[in-house]
PDB file of N, CA and C in Angstrom:
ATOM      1  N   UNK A   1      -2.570  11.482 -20.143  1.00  0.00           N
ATOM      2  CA  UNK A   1      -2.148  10.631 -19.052  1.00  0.00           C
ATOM      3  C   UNK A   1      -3.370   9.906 -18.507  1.00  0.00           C
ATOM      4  N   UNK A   2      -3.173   8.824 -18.229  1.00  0.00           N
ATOM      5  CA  UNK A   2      -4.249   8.161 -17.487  1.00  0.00           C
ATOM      6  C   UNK A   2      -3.737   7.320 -16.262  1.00  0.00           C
ATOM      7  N   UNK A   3      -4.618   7.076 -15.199  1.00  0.00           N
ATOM      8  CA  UNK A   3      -5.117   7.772 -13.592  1.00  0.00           C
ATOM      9  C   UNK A   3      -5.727   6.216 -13.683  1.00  0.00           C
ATOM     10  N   UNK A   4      -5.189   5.005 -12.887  1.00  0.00           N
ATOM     11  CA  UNK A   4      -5.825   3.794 -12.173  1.00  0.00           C
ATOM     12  C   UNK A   4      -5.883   3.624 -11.061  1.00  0.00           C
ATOM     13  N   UNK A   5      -7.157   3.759  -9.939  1.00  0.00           N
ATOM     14  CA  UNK A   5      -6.670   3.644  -8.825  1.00  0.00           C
ATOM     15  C   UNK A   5      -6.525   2.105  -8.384  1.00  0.00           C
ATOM     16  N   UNK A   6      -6.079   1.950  -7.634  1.00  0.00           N
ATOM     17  CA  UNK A   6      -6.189   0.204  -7.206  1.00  0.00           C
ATOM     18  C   UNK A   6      -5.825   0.246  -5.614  1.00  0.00           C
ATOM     19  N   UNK A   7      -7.092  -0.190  -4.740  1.00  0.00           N
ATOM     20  CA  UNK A   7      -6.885  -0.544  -3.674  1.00  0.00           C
ATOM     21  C   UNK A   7      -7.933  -1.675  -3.062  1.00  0.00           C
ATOM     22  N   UNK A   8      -7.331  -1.527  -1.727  1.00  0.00           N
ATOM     23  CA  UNK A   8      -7.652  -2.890  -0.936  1.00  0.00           C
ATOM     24  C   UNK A   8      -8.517  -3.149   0.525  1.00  0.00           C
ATOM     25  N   UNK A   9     -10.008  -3.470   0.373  1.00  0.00           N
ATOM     26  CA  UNK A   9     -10.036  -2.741   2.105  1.00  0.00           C
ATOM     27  C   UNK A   9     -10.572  -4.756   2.446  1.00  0.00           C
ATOM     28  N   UNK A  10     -10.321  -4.863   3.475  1.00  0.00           N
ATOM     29  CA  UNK A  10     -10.476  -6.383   4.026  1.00  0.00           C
ATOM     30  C   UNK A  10      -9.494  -7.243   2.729  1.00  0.00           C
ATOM     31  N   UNK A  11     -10.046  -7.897   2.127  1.00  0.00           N
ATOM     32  CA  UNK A  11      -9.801  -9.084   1.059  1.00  0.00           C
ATOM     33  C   UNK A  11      -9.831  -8.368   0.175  1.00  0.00           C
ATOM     34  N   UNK A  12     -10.930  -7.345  -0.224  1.00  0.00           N
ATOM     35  CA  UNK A  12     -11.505  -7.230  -1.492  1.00  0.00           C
ATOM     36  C   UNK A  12     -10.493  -6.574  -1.991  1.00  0.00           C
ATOM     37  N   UNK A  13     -10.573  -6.230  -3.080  1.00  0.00           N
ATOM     38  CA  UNK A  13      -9.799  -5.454  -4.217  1.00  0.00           C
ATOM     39  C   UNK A  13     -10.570  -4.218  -5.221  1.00  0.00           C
ATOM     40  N   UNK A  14     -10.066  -3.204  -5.015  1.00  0.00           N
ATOM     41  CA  UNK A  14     -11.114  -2.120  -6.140  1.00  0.00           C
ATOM     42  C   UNK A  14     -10.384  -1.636  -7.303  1.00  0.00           C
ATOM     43  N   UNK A  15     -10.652  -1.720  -8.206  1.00  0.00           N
ATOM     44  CA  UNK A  15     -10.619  -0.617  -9.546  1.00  0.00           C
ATOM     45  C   UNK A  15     -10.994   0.278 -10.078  1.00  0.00           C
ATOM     46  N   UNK A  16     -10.620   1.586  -9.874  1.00  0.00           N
ATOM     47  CA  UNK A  16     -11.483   2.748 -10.118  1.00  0.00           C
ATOM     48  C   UNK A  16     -12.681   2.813  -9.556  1.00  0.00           C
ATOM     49  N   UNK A  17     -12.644   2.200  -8.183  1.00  0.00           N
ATOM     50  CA  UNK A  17     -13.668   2.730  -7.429  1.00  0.00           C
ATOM     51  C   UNK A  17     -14.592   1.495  -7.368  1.00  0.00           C
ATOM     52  N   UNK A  18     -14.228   0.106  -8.712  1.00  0.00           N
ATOM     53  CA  UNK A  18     -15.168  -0.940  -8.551  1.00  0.00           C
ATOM     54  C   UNK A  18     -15.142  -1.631  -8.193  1.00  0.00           C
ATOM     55  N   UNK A  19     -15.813  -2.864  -7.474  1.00  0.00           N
ATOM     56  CA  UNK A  19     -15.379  -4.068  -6.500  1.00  0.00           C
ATOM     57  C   UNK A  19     -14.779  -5.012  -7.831  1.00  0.00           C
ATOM     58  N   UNK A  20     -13.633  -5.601  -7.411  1.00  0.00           N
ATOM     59  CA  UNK A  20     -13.133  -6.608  -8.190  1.00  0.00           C
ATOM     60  C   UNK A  20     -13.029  -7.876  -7.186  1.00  0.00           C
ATOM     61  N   UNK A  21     -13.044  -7.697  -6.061  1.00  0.00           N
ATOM     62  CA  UNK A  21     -13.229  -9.401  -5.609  1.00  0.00           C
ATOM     63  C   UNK A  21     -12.113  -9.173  -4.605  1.00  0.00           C
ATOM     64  N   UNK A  22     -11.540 -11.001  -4.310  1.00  0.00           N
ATOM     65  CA  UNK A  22     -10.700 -10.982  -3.509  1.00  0.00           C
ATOM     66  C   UNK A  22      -9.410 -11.940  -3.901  1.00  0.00           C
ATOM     67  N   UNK A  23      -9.560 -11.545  -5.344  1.00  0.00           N
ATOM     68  CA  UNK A  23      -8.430 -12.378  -6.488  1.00  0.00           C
ATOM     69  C   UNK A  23      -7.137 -11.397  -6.480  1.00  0.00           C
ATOM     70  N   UNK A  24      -5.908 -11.774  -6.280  1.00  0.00           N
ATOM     71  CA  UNK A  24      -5.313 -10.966  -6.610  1.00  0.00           C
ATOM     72  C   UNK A  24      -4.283 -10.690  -8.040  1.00  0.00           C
ATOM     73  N   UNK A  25      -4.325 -12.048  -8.388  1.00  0.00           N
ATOM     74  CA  UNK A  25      -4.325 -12.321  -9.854  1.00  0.00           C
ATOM     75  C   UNK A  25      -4.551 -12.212 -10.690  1.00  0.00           C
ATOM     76  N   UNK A  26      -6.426 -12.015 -10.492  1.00  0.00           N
ATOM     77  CA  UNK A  26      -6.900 -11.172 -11.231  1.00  0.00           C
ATOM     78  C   UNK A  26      -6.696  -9.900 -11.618  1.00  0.00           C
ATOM     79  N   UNK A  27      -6.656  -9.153 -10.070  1.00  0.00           N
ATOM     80  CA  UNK A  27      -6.270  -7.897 -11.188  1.00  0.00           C
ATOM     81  C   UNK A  27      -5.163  -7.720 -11.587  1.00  0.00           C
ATOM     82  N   UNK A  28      -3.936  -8.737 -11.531  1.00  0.00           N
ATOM     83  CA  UNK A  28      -2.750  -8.342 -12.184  1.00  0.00           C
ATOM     84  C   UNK A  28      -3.212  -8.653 -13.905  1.00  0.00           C
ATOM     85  N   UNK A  29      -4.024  -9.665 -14.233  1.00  0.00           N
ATOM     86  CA  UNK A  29      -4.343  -9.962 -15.456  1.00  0.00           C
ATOM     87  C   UNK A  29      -5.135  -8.878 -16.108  1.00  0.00           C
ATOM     88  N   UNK A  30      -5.927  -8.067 -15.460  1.00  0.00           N
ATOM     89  CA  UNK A  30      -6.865  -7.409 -15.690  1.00  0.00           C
ATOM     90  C   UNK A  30      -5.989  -6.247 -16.262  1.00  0.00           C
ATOM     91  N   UNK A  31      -4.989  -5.838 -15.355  1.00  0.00           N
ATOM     92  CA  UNK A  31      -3.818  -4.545 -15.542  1.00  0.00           C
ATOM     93  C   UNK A  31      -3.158  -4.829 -16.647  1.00  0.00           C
ATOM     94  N   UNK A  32      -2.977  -5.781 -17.009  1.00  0.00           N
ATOM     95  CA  UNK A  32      -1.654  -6.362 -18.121  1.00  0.00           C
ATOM     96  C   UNK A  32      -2.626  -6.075 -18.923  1.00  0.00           C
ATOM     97  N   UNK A  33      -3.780  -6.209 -19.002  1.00  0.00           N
ATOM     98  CA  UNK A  33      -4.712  -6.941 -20.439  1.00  0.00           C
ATOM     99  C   UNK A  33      -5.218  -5.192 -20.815  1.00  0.00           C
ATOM    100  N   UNK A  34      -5.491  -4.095 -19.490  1.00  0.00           N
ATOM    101  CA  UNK A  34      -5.132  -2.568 -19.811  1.00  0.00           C
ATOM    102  C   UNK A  34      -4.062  -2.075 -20.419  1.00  0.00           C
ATOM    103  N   UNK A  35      -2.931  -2.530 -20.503  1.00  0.00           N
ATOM    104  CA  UNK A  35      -1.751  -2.011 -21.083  1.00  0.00           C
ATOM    105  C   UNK A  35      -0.858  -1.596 -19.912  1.00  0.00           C
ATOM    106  N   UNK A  36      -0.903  -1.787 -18.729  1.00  0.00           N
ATOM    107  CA  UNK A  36      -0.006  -1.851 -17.601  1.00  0.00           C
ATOM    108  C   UNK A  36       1.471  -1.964 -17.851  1.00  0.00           C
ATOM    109  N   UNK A  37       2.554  -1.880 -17.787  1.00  0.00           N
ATOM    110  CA  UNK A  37       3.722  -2.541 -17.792  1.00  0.00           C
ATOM    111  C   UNK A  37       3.561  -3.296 -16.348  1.00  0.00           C
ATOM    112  N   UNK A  38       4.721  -4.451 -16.730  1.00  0.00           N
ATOM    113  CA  UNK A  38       4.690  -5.483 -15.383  1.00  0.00           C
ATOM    114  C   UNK A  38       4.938  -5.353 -14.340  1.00  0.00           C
ATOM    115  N   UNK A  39       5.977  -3.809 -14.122  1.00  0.00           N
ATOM    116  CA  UNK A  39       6.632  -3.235 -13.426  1.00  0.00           C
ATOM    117  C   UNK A  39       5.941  -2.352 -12.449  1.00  0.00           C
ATOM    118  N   UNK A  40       5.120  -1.264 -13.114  1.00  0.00           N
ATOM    119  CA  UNK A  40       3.767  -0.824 -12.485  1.00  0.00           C
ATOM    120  C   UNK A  40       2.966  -1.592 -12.239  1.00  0.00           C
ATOM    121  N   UNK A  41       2.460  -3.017 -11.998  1.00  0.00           N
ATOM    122  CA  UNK A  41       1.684  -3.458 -11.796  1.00  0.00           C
ATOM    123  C   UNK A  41       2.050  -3.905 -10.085  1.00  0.00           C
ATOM    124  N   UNK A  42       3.591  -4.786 -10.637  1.00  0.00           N
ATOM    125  CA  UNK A  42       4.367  -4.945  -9.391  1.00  0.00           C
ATOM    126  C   UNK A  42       4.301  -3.646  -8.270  1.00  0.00           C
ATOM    127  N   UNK A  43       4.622  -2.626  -8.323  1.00  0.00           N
ATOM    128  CA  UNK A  43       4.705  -1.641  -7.992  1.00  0.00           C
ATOM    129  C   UNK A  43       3.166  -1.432  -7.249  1.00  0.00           C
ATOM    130  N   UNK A  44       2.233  -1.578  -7.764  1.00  0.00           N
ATOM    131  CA  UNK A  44       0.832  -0.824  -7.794  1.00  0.00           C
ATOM    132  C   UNK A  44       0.310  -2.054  -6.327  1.00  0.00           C
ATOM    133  N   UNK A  45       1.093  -3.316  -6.403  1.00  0.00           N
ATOM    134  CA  UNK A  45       0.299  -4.422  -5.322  1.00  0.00           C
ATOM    135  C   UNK A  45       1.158  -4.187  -3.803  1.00  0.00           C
ATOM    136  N   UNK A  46       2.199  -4.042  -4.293  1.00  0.00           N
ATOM    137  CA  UNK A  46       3.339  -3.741  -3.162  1.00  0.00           C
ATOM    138  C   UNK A  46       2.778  -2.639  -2.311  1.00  0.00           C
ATOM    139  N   UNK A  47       2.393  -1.369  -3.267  1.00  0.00           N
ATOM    140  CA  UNK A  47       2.021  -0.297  -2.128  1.00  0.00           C
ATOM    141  C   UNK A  47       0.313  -0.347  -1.709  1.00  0.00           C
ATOM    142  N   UNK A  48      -0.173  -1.231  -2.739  1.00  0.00           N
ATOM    143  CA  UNK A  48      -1.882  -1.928  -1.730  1.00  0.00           C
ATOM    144  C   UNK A  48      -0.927  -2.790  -0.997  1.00  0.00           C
ATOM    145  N   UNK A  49      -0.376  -3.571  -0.621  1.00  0.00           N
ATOM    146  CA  UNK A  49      -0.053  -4.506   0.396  1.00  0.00           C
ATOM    147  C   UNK A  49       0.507  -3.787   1.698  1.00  0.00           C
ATOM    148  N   UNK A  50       1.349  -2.403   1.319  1.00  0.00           N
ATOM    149  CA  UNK A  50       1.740  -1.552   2.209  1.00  0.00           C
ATOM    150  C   UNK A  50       0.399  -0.541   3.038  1.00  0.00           C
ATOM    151  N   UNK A  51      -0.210   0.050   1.769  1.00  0.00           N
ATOM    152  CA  UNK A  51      -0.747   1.076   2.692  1.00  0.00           C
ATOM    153  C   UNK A  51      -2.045   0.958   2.259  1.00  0.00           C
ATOM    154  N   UNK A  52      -2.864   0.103   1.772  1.00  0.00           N
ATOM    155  CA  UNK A  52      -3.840  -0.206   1.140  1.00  0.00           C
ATOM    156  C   UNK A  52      -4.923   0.520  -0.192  1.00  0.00           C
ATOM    157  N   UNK A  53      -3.471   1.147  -0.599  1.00  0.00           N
ATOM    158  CA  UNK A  53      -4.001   1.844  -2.181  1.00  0.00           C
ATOM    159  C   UNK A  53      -2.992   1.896  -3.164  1.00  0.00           C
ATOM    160  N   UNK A  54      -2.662   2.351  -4.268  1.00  0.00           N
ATOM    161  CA  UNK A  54      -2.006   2.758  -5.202  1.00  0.00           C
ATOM    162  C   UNK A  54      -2.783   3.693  -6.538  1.00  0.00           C
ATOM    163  N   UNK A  55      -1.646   3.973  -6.730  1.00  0.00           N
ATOM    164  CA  UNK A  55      -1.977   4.843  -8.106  1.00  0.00           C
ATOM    165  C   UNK A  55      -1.047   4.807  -9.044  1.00  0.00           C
ATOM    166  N   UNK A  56      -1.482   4.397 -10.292  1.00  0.00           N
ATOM    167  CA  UNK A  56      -1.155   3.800 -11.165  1.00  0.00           C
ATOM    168  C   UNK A  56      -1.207   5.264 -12.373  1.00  0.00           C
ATOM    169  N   UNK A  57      -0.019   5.716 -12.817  1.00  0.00           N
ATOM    170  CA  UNK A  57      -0.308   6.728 -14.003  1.00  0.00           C
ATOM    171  C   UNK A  57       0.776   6.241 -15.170  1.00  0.00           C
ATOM    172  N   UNK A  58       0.068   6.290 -16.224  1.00  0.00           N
ATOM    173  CA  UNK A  58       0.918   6.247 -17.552  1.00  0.00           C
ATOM    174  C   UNK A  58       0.583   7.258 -18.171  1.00  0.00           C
ATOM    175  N   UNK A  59       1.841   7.327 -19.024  1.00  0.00           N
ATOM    176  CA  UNK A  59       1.120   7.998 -20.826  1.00  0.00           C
ATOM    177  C   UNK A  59       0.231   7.364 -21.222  1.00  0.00           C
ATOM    178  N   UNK A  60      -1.049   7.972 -21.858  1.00  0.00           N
ATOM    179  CA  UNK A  60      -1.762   7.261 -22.876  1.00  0.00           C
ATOM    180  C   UNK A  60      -0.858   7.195 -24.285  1.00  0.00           C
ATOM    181  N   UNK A  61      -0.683   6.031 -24.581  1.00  0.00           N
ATOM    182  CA  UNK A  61       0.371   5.790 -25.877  1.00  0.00           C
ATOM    183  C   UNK A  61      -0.591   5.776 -27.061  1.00  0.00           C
ATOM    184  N   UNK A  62      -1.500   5.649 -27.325  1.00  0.00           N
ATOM    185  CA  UNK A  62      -2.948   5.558 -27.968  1.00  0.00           C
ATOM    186  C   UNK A  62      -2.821   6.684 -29.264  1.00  0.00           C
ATOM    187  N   UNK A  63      -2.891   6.774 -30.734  1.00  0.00           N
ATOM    188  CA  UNK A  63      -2.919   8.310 -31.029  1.00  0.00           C
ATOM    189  C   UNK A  63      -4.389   7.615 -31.537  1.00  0.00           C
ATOM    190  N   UNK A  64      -5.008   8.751 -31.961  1.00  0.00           N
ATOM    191  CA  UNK A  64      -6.552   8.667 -32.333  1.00  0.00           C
ATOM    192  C   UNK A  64      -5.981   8.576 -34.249  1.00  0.00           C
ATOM    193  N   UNK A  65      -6.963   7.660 -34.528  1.00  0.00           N
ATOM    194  CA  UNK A  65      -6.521   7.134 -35.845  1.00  0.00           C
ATOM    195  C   UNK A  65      -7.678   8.513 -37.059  1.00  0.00           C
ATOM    196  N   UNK A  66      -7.390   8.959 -37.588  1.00  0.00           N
ATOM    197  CA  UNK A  66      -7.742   9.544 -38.606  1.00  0.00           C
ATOM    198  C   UNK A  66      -8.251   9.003 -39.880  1.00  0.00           C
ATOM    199  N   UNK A  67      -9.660   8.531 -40.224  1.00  0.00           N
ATOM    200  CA  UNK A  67      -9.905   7.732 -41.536  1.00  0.00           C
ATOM    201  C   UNK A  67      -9.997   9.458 -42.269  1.00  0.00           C
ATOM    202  N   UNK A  68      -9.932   8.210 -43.814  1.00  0.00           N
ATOM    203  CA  UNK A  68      -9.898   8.980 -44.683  1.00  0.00           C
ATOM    204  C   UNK A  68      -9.282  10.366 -45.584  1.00  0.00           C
ATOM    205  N   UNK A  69      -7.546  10.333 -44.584  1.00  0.00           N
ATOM    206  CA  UNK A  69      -6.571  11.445 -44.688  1.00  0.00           C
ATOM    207  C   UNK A  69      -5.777  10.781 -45.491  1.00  0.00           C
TER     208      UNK A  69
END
């Protein structure tokens, strides 16, 4: 499972703790381009717009590729 936090203090915007600015577009692009669904993303701005954080969890869908089997 993997753990995104996303919140909001003044303008700015954070990602896992990093300053991303005061785009909010950006990080919807940024989330999509992680493998986000659109739905959690929606979800993830609504409750920064509410309470100024979210948490974002998926499955990692990822399997680790095996050379040479």
């Amino acid at each position: 499972m993997r753990t995104i936090h996303v919140l909001r203090s003044g303008r700015n915007y954070f990602i896992d703790g990093i300053l991303w600015g005061d785009d909010e577009e950006g990080v919807m692009r940024y989330l999509s381009a992680k493998g986000i669904a659109p739905d959690a993303i929606t979800k993830a701005l609504a409750g920064v717009a509410q309470a100024g954080g979210a948490i974002i969890q998926e499955e990692d869908i990822r399997e680790p590729v095996l050379e040479g089997w």
